[in-house]
C-alpha atoms as a PDB file:
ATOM      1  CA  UNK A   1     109.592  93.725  92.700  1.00  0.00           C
ATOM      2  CA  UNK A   2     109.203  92.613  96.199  1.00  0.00           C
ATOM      3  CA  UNK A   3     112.129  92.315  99.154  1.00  0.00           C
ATOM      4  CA  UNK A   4     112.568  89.484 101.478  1.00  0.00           C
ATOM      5  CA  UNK A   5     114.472  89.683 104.618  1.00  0.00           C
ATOM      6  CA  UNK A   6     115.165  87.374 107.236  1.00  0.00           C
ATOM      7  CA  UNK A   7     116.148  88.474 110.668  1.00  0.00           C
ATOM      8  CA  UNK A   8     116.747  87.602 114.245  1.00  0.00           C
ATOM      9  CA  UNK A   9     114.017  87.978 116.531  1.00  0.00           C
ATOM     10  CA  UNK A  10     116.435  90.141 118.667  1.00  0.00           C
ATOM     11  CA  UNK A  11     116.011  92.622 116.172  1.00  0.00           C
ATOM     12  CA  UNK A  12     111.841  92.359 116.031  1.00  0.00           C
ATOM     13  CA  UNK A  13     110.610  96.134 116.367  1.00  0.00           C
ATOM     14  CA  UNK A  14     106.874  96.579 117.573  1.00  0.00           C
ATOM     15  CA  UNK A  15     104.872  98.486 114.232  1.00  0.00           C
ATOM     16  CA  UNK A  16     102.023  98.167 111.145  1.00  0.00           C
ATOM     17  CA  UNK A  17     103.649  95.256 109.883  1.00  0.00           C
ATOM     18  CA  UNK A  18     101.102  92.166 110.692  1.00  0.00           C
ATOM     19  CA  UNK A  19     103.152  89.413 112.042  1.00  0.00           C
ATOM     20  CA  UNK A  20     101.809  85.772 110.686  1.00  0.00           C
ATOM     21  CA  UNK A  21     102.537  83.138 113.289  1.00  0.00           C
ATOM     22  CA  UNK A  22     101.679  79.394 112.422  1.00  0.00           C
ATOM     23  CA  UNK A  23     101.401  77.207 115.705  1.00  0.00           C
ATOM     24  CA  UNK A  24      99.885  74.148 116.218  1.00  0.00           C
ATOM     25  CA  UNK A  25      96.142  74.050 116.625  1.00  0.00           C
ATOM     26  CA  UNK A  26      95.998  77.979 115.536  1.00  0.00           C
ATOM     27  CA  UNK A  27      97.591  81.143 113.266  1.00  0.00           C
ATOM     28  CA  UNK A  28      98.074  84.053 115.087  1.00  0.00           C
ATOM     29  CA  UNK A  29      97.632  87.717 112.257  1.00  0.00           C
ATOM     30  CA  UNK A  30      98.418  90.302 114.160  1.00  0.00           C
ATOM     31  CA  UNK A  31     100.584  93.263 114.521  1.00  0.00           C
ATOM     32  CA  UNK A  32     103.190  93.453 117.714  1.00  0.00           C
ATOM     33  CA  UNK A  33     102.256  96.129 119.707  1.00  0.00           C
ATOM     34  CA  UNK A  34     105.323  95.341 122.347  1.00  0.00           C
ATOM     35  CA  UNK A  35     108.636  93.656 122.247  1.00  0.00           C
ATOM     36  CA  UNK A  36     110.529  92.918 125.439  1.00  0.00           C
ATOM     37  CA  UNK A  37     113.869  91.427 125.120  1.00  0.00           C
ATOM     38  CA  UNK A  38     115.199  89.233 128.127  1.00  0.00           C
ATOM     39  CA  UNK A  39     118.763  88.649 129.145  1.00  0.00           C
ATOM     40  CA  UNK A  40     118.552  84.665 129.329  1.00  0.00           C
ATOM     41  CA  UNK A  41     118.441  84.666 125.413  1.00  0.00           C
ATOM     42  CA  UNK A  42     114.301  85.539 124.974  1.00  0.00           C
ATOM     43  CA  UNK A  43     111.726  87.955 123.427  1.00  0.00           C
ATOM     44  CA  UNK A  44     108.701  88.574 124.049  1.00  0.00           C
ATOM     45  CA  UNK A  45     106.169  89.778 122.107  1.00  0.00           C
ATOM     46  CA  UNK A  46     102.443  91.193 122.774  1.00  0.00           C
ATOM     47  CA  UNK A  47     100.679  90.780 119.924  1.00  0.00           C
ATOM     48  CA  UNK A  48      97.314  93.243 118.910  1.00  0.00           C
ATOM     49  CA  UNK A  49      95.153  90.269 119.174  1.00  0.00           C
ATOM     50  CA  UNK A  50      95.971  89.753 123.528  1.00  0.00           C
ATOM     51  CA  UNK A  51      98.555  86.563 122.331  1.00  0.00           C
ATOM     52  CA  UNK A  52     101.650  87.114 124.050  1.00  0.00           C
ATOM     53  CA  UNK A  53     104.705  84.619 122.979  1.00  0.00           C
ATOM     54  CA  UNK A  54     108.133  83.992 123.720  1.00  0.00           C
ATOM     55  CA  UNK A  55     110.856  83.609 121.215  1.00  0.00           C
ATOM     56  CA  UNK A  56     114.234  82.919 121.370  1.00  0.00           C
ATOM     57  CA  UNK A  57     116.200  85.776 120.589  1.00  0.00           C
ATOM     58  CA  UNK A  58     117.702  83.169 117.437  1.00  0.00           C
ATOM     59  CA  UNK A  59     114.542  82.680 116.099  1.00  0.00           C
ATOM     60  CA  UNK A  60     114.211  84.213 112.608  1.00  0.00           C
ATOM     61  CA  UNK A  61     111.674  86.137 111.146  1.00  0.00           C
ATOM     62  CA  UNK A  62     110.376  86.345 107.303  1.00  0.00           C
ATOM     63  CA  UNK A  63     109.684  89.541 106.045  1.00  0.00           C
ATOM     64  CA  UNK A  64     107.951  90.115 102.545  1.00  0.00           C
ATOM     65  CA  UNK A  65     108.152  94.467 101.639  1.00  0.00           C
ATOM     66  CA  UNK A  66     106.655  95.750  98.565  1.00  0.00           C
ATOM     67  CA  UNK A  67     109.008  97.522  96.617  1.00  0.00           C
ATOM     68  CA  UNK A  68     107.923 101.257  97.246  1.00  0.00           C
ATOM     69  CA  UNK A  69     107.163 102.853  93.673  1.00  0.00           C
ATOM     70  CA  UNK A  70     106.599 106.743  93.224  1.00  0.00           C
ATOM     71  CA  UNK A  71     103.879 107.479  90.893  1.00  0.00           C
ATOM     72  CA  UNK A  72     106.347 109.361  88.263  1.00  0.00           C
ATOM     73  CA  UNK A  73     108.282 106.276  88.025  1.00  0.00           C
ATOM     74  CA  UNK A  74     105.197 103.865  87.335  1.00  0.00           C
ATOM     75  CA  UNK A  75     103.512 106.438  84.894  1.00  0.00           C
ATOM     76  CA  UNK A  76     106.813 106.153  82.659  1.00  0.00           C
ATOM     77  CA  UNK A  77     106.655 102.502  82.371  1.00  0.00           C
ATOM     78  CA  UNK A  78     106.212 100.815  79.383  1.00  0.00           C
ATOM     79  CA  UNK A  79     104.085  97.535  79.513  1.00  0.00           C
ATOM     80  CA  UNK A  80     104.522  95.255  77.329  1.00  0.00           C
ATOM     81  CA  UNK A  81     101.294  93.517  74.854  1.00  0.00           C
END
């Protein structure tokens, strides 16, 4: 099963993840390696790849997580024929 989330870009977190931005002209894949959050309603985020946007802090963000299985608990399931 997989978990979607949206969220606020106020609450974007610099990580692994690899952020998929679709602009005009151009896609930016790449993780955020720095997030700066401005007081006149902004982020900013440095991107892996040497992008650097800015966001407003309303902006939401998609994110698609895997559920997390142990290997116990997938050994034990049945599939079906």
């Amino acid at each position: 099963m997989t978990r979607h989330r949206i969220f606020p870009a106020s609450q974007l977190k610099p990580g692994l993840a690899t952020i998929i931005v679709t602009l005009p002209g151009r896609t930016i894949r790449s993780r955020a390696v720095m997030v700066q959050y401005h007081g006149h309603g902004t982020v900013q985020v440095a991107f892996q790849c040497g992008e650097i946007l800015c966001l407003s802090s309303r902006s939401m963000i998609g994110c698609i997580e895997p559920e997390k299985t142990s290997r116990r608990a997938a050994a034990g399931r049945k599939v079906a024929p």
